[in-house]
N, C-alpha and C. Protein backbone atom coordinates (compact mmCIF):
# COMPACT_ATOMS: atom_id res chain seq x y z
N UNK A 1 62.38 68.77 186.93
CA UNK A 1 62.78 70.12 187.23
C UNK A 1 62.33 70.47 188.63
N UNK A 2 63.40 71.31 189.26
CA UNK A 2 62.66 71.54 190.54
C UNK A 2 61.85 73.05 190.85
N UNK A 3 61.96 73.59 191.62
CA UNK A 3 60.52 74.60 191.88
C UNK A 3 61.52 76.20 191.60
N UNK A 4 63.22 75.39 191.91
CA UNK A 4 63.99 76.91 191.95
C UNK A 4 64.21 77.04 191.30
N UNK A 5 64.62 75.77 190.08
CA UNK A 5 65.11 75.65 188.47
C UNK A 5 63.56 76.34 188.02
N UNK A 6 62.54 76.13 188.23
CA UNK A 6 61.45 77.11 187.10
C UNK A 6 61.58 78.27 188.13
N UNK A 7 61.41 78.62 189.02
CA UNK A 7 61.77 79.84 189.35
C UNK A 7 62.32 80.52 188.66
N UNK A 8 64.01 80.23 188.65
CA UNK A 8 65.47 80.42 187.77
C UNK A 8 64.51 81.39 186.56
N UNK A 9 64.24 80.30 186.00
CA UNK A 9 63.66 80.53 184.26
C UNK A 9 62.72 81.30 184.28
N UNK A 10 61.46 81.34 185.06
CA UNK A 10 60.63 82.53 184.88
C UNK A 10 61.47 83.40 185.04
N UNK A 11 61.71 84.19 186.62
CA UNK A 11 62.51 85.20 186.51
C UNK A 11 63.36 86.05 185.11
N UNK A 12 64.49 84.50 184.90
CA UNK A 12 64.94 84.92 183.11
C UNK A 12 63.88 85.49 182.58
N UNK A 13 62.87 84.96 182.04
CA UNK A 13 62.04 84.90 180.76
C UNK A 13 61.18 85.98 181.19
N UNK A 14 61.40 86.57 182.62
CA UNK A 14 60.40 87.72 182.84
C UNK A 14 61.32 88.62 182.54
N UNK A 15 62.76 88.95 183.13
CA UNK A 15 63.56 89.78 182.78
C UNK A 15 63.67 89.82 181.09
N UNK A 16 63.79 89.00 180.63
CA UNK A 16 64.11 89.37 178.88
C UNK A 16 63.06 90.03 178.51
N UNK A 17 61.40 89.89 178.72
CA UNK A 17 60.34 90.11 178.24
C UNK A 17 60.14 91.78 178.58
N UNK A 18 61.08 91.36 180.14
CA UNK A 18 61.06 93.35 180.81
C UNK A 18 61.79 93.81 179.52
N UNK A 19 63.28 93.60 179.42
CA UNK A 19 63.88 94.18 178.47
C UNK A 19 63.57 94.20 177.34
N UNK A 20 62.87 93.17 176.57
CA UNK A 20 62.32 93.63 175.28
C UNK A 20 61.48 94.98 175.38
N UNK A 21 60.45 94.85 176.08
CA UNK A 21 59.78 95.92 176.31
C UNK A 21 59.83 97.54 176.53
N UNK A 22 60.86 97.36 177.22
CA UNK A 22 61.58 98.50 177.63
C UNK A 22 62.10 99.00 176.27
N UNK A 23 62.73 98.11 175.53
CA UNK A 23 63.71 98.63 174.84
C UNK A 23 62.77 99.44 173.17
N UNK A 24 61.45 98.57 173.15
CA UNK A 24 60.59 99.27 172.57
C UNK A 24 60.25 100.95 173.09
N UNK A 25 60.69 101.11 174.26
CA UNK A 25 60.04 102.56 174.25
C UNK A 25 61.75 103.32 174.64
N UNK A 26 62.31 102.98 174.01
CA UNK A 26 63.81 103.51 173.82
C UNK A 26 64.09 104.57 173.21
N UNK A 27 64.77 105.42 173.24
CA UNK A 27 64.90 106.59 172.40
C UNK A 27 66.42 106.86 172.36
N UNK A 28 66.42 107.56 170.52
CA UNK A 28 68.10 106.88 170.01
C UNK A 28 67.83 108.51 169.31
N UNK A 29 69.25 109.02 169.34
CA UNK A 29 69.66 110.23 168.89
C UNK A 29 70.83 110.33 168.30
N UNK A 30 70.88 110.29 166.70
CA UNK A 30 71.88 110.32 165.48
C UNK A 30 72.63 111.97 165.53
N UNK A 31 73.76 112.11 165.79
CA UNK A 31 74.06 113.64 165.83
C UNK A 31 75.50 113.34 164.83
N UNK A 32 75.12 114.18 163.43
CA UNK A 32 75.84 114.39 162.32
C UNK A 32 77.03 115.21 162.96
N UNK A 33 78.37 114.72 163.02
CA UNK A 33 79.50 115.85 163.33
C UNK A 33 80.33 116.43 161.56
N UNK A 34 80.90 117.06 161.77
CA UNK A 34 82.02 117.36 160.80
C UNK A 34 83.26 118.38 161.20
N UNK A 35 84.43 118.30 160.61
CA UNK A 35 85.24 119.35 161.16
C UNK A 35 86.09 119.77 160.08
N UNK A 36 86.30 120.68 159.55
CA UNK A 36 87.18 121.32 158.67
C UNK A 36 88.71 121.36 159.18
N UNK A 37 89.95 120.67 159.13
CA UNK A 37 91.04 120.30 159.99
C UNK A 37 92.34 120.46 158.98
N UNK A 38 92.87 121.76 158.92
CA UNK A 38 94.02 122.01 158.44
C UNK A 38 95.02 122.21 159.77
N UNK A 39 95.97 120.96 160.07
CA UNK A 39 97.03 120.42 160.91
C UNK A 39 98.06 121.52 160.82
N UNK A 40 97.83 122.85 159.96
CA UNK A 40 98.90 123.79 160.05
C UNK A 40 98.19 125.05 160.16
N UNK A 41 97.34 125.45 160.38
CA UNK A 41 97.05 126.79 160.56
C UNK A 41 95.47 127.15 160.79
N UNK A 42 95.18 128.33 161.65
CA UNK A 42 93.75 128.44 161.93
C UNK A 42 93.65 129.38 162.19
N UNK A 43 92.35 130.20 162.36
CA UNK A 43 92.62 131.78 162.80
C UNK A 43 91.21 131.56 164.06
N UNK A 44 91.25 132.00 164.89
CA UNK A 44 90.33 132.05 166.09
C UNK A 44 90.36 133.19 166.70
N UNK A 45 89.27 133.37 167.93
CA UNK A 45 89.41 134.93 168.68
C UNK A 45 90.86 134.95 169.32
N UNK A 46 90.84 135.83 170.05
CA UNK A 46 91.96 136.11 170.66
C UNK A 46 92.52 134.84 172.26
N UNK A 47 91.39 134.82 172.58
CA UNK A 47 91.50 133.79 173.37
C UNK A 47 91.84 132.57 173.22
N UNK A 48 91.81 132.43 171.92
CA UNK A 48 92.01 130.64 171.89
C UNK A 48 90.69 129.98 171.15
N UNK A 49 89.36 130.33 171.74
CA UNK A 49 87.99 129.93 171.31
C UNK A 49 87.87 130.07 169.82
N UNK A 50 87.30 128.89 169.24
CA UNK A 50 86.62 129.15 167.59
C UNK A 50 86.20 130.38 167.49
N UNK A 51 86.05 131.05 166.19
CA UNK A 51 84.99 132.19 165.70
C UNK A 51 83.75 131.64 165.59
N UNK A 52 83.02 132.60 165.32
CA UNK A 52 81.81 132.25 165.72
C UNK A 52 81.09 131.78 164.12
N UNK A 53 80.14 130.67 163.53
CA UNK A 53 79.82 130.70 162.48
C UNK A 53 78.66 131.61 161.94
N UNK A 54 78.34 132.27 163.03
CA UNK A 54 76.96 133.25 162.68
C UNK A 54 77.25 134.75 163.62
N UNK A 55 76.97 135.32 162.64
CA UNK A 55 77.49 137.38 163.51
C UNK A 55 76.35 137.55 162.89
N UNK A 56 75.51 138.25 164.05
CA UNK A 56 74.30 139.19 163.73
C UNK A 56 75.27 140.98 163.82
N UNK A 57 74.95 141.43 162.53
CA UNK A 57 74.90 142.77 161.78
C UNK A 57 74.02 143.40 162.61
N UNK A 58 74.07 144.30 163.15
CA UNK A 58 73.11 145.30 163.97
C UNK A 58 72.81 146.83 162.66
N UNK A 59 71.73 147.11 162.73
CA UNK A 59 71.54 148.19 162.30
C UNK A 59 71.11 149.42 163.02
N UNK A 60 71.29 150.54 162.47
CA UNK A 60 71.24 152.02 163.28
C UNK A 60 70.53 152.78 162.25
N UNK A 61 69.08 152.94 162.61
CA UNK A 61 68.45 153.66 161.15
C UNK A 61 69.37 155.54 161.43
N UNK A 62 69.11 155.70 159.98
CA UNK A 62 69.85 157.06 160.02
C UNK A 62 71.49 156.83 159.82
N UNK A 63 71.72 156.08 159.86
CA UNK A 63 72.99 155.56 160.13
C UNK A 63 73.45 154.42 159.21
N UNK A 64 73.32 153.55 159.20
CA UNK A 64 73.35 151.94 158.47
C UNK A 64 73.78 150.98 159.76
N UNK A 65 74.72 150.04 158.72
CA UNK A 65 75.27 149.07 159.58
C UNK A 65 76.43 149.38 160.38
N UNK A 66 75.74 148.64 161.77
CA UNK A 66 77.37 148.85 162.48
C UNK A 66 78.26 147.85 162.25
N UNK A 67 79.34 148.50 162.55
CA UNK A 67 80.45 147.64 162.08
C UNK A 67 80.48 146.49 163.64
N UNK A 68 80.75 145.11 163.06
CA UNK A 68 81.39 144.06 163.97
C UNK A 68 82.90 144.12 164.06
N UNK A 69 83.51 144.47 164.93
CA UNK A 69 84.56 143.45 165.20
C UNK A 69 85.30 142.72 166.18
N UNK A 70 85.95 141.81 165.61
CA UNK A 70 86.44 140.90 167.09
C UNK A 70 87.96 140.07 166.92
N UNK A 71 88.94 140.81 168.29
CA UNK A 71 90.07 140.49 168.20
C UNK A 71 90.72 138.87 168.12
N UNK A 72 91.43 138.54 166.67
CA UNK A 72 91.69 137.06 166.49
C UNK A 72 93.13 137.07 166.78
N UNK A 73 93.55 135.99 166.64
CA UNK A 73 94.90 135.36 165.99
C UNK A 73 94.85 134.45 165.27
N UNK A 74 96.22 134.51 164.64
CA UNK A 74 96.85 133.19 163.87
C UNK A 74 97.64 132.51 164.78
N UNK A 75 96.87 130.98 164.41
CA UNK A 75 97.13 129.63 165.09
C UNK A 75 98.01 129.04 163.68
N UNK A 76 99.29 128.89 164.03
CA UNK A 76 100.51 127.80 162.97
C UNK A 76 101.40 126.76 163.79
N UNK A 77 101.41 125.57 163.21
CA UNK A 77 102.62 124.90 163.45
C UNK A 77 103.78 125.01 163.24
N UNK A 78 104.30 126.32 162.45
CA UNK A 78 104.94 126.83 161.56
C UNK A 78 105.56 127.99 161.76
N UNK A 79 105.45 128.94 162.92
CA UNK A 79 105.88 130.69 163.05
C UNK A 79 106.50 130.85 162.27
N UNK A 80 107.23 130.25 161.88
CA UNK A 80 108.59 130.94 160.59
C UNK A 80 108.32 131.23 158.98
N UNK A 81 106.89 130.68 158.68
CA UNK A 81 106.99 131.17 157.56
C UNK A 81 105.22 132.07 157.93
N UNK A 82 105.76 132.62 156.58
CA UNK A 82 104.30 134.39 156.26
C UNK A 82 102.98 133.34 155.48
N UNK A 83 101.78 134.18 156.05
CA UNK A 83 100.90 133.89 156.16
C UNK A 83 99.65 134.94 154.98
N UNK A 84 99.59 133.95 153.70
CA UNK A 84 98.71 135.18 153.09
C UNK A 84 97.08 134.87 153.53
N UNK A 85 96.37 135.81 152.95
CA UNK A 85 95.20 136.13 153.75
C UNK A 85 94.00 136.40 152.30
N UNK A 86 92.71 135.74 152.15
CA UNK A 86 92.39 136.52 150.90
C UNK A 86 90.89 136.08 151.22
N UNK A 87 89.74 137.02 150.41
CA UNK A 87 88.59 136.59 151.05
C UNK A 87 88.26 135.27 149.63
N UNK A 88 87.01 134.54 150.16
CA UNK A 88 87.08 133.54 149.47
C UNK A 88 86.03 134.11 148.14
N UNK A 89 85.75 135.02 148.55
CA UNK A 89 84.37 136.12 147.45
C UNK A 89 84.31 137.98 148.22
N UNK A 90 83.61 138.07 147.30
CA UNK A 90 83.21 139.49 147.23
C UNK A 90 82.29 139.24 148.44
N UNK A 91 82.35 139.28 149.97
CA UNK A 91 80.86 139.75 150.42
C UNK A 91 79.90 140.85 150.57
N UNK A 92 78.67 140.38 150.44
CA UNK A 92 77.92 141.31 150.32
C UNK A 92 76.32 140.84 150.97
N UNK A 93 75.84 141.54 151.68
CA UNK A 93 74.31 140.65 152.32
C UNK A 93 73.40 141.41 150.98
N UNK A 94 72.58 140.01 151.16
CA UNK A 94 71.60 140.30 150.39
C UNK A 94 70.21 140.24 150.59
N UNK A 95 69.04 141.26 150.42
CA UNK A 95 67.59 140.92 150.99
C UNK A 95 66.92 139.91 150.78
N UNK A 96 66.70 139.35 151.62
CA UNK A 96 65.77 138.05 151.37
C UNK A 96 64.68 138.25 150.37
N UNK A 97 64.57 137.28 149.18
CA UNK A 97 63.24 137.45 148.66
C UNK A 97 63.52 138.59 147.76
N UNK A 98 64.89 139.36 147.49
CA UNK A 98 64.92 140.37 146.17
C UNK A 98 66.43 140.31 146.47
N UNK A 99 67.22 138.80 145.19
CA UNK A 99 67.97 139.30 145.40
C UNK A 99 69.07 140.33 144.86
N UNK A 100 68.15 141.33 143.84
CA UNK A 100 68.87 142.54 143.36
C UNK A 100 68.98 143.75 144.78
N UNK A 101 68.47 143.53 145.73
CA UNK A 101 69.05 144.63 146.99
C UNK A 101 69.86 143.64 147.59
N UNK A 102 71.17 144.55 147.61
CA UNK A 102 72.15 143.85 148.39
C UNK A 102 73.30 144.89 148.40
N UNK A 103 73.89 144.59 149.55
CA UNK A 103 74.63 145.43 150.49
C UNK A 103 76.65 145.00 150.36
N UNK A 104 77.34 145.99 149.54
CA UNK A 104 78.68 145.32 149.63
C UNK A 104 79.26 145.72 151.32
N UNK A 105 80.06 144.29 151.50
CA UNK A 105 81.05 144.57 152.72
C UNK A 105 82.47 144.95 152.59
N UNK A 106 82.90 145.40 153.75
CA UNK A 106 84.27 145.17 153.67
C UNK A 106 85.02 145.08 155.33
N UNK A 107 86.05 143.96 154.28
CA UNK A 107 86.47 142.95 155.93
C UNK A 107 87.68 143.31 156.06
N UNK A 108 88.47 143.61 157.17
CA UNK A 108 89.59 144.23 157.52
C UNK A 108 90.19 143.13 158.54
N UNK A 109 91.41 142.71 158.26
CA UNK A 109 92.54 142.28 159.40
C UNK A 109 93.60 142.99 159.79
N UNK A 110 94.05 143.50 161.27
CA UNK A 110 94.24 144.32 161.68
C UNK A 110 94.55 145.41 160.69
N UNK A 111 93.92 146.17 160.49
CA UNK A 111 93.79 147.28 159.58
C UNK A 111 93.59 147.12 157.95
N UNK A 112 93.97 146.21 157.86
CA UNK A 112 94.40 146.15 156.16
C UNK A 112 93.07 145.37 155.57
N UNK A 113 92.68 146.05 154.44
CA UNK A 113 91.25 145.90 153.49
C UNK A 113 91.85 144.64 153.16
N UNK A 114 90.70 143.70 153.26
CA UNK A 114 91.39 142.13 152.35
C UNK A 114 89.87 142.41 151.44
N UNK A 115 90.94 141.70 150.30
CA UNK A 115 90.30 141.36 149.12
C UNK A 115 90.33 139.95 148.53
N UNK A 116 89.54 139.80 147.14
CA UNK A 116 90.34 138.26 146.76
C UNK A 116 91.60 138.00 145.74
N UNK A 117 91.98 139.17 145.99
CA UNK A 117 94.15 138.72 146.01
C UNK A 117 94.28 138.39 147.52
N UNK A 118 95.76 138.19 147.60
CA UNK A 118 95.78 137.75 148.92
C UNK A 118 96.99 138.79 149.64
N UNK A 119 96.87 139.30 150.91
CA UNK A 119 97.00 140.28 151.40
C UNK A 119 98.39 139.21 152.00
N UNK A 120 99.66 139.62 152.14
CA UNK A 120 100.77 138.52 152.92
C UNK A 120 100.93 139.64 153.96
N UNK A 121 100.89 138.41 155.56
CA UNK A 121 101.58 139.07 156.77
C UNK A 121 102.99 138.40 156.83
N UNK A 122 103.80 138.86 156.98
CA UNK A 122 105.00 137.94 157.35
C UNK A 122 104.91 137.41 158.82
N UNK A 123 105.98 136.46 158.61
CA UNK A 123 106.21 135.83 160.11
C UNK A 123 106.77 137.02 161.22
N UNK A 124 107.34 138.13 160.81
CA UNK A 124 107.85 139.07 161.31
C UNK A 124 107.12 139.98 162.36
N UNK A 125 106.51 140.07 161.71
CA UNK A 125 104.77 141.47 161.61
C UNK A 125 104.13 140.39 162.74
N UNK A 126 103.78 139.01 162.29
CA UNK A 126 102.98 138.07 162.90
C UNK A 126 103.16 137.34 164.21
N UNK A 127 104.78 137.36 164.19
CA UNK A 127 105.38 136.75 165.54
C UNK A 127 106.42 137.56 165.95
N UNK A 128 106.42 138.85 166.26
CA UNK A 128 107.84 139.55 166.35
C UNK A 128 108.43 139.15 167.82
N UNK A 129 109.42 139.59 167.86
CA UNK A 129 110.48 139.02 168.51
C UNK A 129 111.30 137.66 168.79
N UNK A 130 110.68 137.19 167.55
CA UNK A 130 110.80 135.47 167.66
C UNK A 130 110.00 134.96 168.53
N UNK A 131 108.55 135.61 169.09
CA UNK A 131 107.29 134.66 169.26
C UNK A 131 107.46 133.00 168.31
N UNK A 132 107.62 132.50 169.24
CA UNK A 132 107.61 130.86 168.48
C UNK A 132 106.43 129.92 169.22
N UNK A 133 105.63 130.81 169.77
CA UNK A 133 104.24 129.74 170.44
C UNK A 133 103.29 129.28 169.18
N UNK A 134 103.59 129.63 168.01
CA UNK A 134 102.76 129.46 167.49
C UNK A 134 101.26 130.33 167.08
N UNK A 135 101.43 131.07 167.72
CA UNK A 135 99.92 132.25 168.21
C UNK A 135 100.53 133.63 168.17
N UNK A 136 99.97 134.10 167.03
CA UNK A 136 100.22 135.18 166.38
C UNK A 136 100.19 136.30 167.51
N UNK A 137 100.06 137.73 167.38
CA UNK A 137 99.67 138.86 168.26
C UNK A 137 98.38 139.16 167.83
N UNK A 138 97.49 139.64 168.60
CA UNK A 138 96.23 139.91 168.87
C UNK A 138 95.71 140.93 167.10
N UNK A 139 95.09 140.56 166.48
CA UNK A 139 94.43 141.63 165.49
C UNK A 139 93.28 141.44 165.25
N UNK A 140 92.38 143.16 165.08
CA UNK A 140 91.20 143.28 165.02
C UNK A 140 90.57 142.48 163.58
N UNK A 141 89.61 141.82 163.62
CA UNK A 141 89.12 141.22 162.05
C UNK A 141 87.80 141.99 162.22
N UNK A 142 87.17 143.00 161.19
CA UNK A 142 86.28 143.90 161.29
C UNK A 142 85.40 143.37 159.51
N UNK A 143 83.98 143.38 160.46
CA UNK A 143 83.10 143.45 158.76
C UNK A 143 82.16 144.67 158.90
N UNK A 144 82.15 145.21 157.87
CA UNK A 144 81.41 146.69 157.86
C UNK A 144 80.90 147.02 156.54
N UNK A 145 79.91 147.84 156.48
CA UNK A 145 79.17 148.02 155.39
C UNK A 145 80.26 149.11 154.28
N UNK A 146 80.60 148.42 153.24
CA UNK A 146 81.41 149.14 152.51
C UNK A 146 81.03 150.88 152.12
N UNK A 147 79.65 151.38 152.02
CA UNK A 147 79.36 152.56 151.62
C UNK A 147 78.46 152.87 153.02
N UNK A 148 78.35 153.44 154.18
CA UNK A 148 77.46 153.60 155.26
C UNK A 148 76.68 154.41 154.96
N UNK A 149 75.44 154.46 155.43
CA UNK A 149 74.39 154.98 155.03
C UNK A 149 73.07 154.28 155.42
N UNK A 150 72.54 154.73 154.99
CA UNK A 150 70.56 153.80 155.68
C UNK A 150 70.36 153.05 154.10
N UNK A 151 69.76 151.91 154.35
CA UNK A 151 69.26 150.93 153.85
C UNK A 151 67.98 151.72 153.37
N UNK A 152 67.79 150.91 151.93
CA UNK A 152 66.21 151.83 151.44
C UNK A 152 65.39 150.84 151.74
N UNK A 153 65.41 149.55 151.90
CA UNK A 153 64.50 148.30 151.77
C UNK A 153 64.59 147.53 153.06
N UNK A 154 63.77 147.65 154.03
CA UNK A 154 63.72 147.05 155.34
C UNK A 154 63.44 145.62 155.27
N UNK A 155 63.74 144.64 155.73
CA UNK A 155 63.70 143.36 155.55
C UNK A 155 65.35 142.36 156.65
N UNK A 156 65.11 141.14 155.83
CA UNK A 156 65.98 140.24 156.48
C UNK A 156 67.46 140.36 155.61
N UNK A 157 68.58 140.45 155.84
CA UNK A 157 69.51 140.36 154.56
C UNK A 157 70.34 139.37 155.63
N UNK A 158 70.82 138.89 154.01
CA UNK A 158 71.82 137.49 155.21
C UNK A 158 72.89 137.54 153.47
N UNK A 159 74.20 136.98 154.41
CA UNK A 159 75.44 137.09 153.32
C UNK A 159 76.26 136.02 153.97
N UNK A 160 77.18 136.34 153.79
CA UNK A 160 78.56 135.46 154.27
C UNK A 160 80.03 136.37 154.10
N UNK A 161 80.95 135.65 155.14
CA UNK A 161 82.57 136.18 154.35
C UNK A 161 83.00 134.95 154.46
N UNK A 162 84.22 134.25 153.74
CA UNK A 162 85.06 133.36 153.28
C UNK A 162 85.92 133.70 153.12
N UNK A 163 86.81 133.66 154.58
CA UNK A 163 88.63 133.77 154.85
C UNK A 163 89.24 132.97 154.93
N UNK A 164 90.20 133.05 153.41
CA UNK A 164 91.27 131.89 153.08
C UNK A 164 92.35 132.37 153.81
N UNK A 165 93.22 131.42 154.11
CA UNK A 165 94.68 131.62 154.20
C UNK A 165 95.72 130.32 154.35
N UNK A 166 96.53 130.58 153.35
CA UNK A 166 97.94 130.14 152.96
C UNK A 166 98.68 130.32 153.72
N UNK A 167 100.30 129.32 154.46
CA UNK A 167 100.73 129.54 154.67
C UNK A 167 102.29 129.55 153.47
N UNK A 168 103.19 130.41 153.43
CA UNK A 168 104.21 131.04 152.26
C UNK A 168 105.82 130.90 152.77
N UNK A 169 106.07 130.32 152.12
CA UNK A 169 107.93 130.17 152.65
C UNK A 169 108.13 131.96 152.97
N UNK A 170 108.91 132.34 153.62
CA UNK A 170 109.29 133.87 153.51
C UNK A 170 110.50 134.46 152.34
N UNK A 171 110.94 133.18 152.04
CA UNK A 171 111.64 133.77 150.74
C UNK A 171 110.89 133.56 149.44
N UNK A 172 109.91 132.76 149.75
CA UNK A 172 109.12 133.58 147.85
C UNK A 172 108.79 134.39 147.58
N UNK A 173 108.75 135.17 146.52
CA UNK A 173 107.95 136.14 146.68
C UNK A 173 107.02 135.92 146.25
């Protein structure tokens, strides 16, 4: 062997030994995704952007809860057919740690109380003038404390809403 051939090989055998080493003080980061993906319909702000999965409820003592709301649309592959709307439960926040105090809501799309029947917009109402982008007209989606008033029990309350929606041929009824 000559002096450049072990050269050669240390070098190697120093580089692998670097990289083993190195690779012991490595750091690896697992990030869980998921996506909920109905290919025909979605409801988002008005802009285009997702809703948000968390709305902080503001309170006003003397007063209760203020109402949130924030202008969405309907996202379809579909403009031509009506779009029903229904909540997926009764919401209502409830106090952390008692959960007999709890607070009913009520959630509104552009104007109209949804419940869990399902409330139908037509394609009409939803895309008038033969809007065919797919992207509904701008409507307010509002959550608000169904009876307003002051809270008797100060604390954390946390709830949810769950908005379904169907899309409906326009001739069924």
């Amino acid at each position: 062997m000559t002096i450049s051939s072990l050269t050669k090989k240390a070098a190697l055998s120093l580089a692998l030994a670097t990289a083993a080493m190195s690779s012991a003080h490595a750091s690896q980061h697992d990030i869980q995704l998921w996506a909920n993906v109905d290919p025909t319909l979605d409801l988002r702000k008005a802009d285009g952007t997702p809703l948000w999965d968390t709305v902080r409820l503001t309170y006003s003592p003397g007063v209760g809860l203020d109402r949130w709301s924030q202008n969405v649309r309907i996202h379809t592959n579909d403009p031509d057919n009506d779009v029903e709307v229904r909540l997926g439960f009764n919401p209502t926040l409830t106090l952390r740690g008692d959960a007999s105090t709890s607070v009913p809501l009520t959630v509104k799309l552009n104007d109209e109380n949804l419940s869990t029947d399902p409330t139908r917009f037509t394609a009409d109402m939803l895309f008038p003038g033969g809007l065919d982008s797919g992207t509904s007209i701008s409507m307010p989606l509002s959550i608000s404390q169904t009876t307003t008033g002051e809270l008797a029990s100060a604390g954390n309350y946390q709830g949810a809403v769950s908005i379904v929606m169907v899309q409906r041929d326009p001739i069924v009824p």
